[in-house]
C-alpha atoms as a PDB file:
ATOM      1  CA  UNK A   1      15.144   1.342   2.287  1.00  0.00           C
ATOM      2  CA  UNK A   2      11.328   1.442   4.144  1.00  0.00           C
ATOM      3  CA  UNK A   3      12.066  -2.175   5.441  1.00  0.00           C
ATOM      4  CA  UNK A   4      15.195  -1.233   6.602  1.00  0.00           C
ATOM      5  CA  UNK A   5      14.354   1.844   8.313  1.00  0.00           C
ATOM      6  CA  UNK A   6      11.402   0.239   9.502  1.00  0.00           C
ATOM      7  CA  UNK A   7      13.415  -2.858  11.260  1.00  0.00           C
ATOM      8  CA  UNK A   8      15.661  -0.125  13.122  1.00  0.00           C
ATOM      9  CA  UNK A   9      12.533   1.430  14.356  1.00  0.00           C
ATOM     10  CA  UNK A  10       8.850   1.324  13.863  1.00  0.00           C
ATOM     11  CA  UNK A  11       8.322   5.062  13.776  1.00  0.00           C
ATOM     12  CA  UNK A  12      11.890   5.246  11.583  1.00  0.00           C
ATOM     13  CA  UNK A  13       9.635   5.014   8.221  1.00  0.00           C
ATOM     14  CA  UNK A  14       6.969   8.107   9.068  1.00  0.00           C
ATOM     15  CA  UNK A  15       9.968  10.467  10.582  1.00  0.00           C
ATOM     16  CA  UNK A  16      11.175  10.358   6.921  1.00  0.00           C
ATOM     17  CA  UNK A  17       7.662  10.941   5.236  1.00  0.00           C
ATOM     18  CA  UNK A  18       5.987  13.430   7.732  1.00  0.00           C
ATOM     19  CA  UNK A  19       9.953  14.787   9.096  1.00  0.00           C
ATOM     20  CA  UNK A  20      11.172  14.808  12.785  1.00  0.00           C
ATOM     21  CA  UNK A  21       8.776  14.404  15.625  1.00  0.00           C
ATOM     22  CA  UNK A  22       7.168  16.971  17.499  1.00  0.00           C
ATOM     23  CA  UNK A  23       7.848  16.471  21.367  1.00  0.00           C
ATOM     24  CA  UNK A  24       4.221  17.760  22.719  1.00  0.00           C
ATOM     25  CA  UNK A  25       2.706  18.279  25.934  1.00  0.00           C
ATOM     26  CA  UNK A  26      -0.889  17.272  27.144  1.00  0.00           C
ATOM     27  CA  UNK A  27      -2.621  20.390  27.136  1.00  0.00           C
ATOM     28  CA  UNK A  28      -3.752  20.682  31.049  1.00  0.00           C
ATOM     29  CA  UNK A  29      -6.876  23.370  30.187  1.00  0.00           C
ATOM     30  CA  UNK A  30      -8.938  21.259  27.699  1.00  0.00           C
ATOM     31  CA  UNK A  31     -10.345  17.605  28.686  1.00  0.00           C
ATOM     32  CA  UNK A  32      -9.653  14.673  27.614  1.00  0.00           C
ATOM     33  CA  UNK A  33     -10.946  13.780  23.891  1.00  0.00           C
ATOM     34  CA  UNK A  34     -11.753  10.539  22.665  1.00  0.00           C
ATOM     35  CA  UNK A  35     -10.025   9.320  26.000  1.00  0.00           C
ATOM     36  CA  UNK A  36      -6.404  10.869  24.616  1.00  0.00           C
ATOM     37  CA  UNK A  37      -5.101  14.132  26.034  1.00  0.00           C
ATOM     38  CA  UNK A  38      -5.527  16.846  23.393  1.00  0.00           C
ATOM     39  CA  UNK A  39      -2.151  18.354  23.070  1.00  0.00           C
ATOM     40  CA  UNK A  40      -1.210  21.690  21.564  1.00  0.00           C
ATOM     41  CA  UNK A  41       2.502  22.896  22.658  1.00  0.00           C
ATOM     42  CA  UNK A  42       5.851  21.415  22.652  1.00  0.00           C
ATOM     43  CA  UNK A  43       7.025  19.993  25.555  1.00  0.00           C
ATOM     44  CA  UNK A  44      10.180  21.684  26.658  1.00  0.00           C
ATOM     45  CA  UNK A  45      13.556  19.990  26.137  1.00  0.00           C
ATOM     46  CA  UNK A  46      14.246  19.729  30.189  1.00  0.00           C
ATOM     47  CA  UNK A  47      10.686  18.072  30.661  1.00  0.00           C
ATOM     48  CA  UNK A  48      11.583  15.007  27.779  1.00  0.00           C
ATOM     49  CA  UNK A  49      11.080  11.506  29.074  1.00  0.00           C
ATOM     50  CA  UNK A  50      13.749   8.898  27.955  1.00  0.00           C
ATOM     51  CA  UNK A  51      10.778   8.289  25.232  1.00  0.00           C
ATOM     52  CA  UNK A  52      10.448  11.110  24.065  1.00  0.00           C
ATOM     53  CA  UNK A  53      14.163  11.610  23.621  1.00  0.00           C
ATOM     54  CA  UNK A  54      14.350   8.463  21.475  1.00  0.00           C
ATOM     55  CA  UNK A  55      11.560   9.608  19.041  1.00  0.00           C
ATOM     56  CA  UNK A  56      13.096  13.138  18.974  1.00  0.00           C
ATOM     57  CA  UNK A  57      16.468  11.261  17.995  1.00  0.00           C
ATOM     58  CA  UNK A  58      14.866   9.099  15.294  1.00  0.00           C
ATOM     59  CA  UNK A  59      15.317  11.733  12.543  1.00  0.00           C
ATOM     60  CA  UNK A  60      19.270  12.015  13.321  1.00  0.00           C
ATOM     61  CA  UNK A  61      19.471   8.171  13.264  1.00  0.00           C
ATOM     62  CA  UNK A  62      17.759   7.941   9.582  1.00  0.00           C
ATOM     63  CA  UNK A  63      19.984  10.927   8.729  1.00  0.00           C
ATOM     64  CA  UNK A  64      22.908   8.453   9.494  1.00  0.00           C
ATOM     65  CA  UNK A  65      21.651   5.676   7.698  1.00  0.00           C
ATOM     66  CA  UNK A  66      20.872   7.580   4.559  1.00  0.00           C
ATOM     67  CA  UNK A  67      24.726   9.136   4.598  1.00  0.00           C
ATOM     68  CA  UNK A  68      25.955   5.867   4.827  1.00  0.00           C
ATOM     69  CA  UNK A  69      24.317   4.589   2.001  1.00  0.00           C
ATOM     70  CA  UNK A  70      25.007   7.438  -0.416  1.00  0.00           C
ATOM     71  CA  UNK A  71      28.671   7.818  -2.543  1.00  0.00           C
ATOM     72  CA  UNK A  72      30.666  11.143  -2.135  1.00  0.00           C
ATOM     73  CA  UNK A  73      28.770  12.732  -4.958  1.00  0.00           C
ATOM     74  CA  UNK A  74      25.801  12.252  -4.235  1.00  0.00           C
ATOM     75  CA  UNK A  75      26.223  13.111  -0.205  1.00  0.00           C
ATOM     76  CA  UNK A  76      27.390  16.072  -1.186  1.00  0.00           C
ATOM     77  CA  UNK A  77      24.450  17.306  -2.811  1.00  0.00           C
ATOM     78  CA  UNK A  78      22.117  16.476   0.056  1.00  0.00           C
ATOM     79  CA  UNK A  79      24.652  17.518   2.829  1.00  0.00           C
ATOM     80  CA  UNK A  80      22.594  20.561   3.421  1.00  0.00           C
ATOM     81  CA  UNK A  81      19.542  19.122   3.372  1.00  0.00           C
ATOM     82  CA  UNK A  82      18.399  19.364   7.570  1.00  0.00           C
ATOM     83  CA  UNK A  83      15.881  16.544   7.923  1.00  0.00           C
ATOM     84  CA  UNK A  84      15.557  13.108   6.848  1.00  0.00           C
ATOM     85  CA  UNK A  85      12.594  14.138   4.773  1.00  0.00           C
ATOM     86  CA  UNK A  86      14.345  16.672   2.722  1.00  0.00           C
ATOM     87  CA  UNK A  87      17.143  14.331   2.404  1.00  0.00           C
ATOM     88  CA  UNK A  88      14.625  11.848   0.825  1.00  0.00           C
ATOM     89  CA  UNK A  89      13.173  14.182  -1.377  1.00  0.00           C
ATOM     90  CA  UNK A  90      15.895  15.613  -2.831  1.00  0.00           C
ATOM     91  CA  UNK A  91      17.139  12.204  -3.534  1.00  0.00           C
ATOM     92  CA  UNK A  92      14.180  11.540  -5.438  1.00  0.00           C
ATOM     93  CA  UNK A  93      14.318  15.048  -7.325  1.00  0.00           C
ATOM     94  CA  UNK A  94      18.348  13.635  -7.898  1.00  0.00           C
ATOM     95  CA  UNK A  95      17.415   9.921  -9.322  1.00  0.00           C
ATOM     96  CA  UNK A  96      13.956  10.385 -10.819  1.00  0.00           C
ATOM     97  CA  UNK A  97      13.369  14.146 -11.564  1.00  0.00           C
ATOM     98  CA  UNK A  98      10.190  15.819 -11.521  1.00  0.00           C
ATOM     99  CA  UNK A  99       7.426  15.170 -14.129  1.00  0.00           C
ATOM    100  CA  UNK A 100       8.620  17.932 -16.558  1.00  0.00           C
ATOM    101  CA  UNK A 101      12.470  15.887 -16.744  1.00  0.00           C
ATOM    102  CA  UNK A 102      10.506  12.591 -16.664  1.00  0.00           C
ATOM    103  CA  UNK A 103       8.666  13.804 -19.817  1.00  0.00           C
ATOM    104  CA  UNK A 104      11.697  15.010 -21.527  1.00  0.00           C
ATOM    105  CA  UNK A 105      13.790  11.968 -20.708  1.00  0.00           C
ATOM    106  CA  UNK A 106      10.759   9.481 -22.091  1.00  0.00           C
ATOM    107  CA  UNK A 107      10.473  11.607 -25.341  1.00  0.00           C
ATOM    108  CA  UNK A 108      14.529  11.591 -25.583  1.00  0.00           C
ATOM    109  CA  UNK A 109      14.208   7.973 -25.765  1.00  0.00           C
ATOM    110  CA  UNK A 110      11.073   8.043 -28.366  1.00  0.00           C
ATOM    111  CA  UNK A 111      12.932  10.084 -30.518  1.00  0.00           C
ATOM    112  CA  UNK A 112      16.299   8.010 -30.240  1.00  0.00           C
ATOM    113  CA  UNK A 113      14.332   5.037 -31.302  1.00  0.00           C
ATOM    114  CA  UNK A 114      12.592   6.564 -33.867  1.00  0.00           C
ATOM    115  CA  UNK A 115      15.944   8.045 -35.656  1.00  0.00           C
ATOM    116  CA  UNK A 116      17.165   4.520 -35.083  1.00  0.00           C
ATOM    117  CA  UNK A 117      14.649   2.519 -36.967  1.00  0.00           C
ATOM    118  CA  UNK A 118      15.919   0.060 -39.233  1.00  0.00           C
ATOM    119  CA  UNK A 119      14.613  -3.176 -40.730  1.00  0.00           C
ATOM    120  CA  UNK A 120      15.958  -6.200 -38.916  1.00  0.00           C
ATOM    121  CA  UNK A 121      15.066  -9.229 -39.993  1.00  0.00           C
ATOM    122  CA  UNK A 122      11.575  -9.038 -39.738  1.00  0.00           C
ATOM    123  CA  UNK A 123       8.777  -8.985 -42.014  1.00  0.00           C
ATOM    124  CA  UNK A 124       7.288  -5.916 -43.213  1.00  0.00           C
ATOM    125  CA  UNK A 125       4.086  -6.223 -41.562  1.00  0.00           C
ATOM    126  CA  UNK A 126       6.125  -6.562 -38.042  1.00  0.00           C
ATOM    127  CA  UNK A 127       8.207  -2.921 -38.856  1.00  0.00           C
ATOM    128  CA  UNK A 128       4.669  -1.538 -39.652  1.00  0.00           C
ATOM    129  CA  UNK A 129       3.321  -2.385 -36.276  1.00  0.00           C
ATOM    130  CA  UNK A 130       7.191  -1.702 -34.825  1.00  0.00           C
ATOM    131  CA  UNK A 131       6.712   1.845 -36.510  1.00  0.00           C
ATOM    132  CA  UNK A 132       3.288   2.639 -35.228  1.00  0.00           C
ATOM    133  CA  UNK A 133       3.884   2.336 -32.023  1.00  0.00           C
ATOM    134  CA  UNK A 134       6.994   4.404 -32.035  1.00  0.00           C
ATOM    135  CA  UNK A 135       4.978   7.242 -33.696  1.00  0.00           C
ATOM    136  CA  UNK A 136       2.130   6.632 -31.892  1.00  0.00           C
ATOM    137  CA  UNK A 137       4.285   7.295 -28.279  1.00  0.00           C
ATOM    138  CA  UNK A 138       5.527  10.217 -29.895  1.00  0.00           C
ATOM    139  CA  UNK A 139       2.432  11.360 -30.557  1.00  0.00           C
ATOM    140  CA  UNK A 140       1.239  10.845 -26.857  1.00  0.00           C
ATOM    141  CA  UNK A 141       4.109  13.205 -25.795  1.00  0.00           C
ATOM    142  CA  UNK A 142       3.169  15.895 -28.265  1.00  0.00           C
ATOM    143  CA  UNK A 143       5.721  15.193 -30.996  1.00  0.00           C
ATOM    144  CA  UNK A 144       4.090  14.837 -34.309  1.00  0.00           C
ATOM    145  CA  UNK A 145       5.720  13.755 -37.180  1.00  0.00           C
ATOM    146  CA  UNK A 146       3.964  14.305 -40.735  1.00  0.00           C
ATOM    147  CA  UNK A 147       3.623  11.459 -42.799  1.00  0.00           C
ATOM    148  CA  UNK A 148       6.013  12.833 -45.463  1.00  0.00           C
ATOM    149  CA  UNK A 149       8.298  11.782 -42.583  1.00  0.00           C
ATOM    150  CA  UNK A 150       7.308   8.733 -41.527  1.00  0.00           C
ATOM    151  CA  UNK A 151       7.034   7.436 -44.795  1.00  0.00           C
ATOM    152  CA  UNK A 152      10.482   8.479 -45.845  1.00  0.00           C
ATOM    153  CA  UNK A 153      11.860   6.952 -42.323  1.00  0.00           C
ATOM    154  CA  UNK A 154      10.054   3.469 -43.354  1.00  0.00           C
ATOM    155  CA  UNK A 155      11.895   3.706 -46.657  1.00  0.00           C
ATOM    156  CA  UNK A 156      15.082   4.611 -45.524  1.00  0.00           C
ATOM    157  CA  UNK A 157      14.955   1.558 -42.917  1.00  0.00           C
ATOM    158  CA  UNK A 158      14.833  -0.725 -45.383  1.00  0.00           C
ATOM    159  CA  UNK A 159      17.780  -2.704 -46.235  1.00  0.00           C
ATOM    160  CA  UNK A 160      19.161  -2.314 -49.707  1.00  0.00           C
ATOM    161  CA  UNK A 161      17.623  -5.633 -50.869  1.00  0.00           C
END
């Protein structure tokens, strides 16, 4: 999406990260710093250049292009959302979650493939080392198993054989 954005527009890509431009005005009292105009209010609307209309359009034209790339469902949770930025964020909150879902998604999938151990065919040495590191990623979440456990999981993995 940043390549895109950035192709339609070089300042496309930072309107979505930092939000919509601020129109300002050079501040008349205060000289000039580092050779720039220091500038401290907006500029008002009737005062815009045809530049300064384009950049304060540039979050409404990543606001398009983000609706056109979503499906109904998910449009319509981020058809609130005012500014490209929020739009992005919430997208991310949508898709990846925060760290607290993250974690419980990761140790969902820990536990899954721990309950779902069973001896393929593979030597025993290989389901050791197979075992270990499932228990040791559930122990790097915080979900200890006792040994009573594990051991009983091993033997209950095993095929009949």
């Amino acid at each position: 999406m940043q390549a895109h954005l950035a192709a339609q527009d070089d300042d496309m890509w930072y309107v979505i990260i930092d939000g919509p431009m601020k129109i300002m005005k050079a501040n008349t009292v205060v000289a000039l710093t580092d050779g720039a105009p220091h500038r401290i209010d907006q500029k008002p609307r009737d005062q815009w250049t045809s530049e300064d209309k384009r950049k304060a359009n540039l979050n409404n034209v990543a606001k398009d292009i983000q609706y056109k790339t979503l499906d109904k469902n998910t449009f319509s949770n981020i058809k609130m959302c005012k500014t490209a930025k929020k739009i992005l964020e919430k997208l991310i909150q949508l898709c990846e979650g925060n760290e607290q879902t993250k974690k419980k998604n990761k140790l969902s999938v820990v536990v899954k493939k721990f309950d779902n151990i069973k001896m393929t065919r593979e030597s025993m040495n290989d389901l050791d080392e197979r075992v270990s590191s499932i228990v040791n990623e559930l122990n790097a979440l915080r979900k200890m198993h006792s040994n009573k456990e594990i051991v009983l999981k091993v033997m209950c993995s095993l095929p009949k054989e």
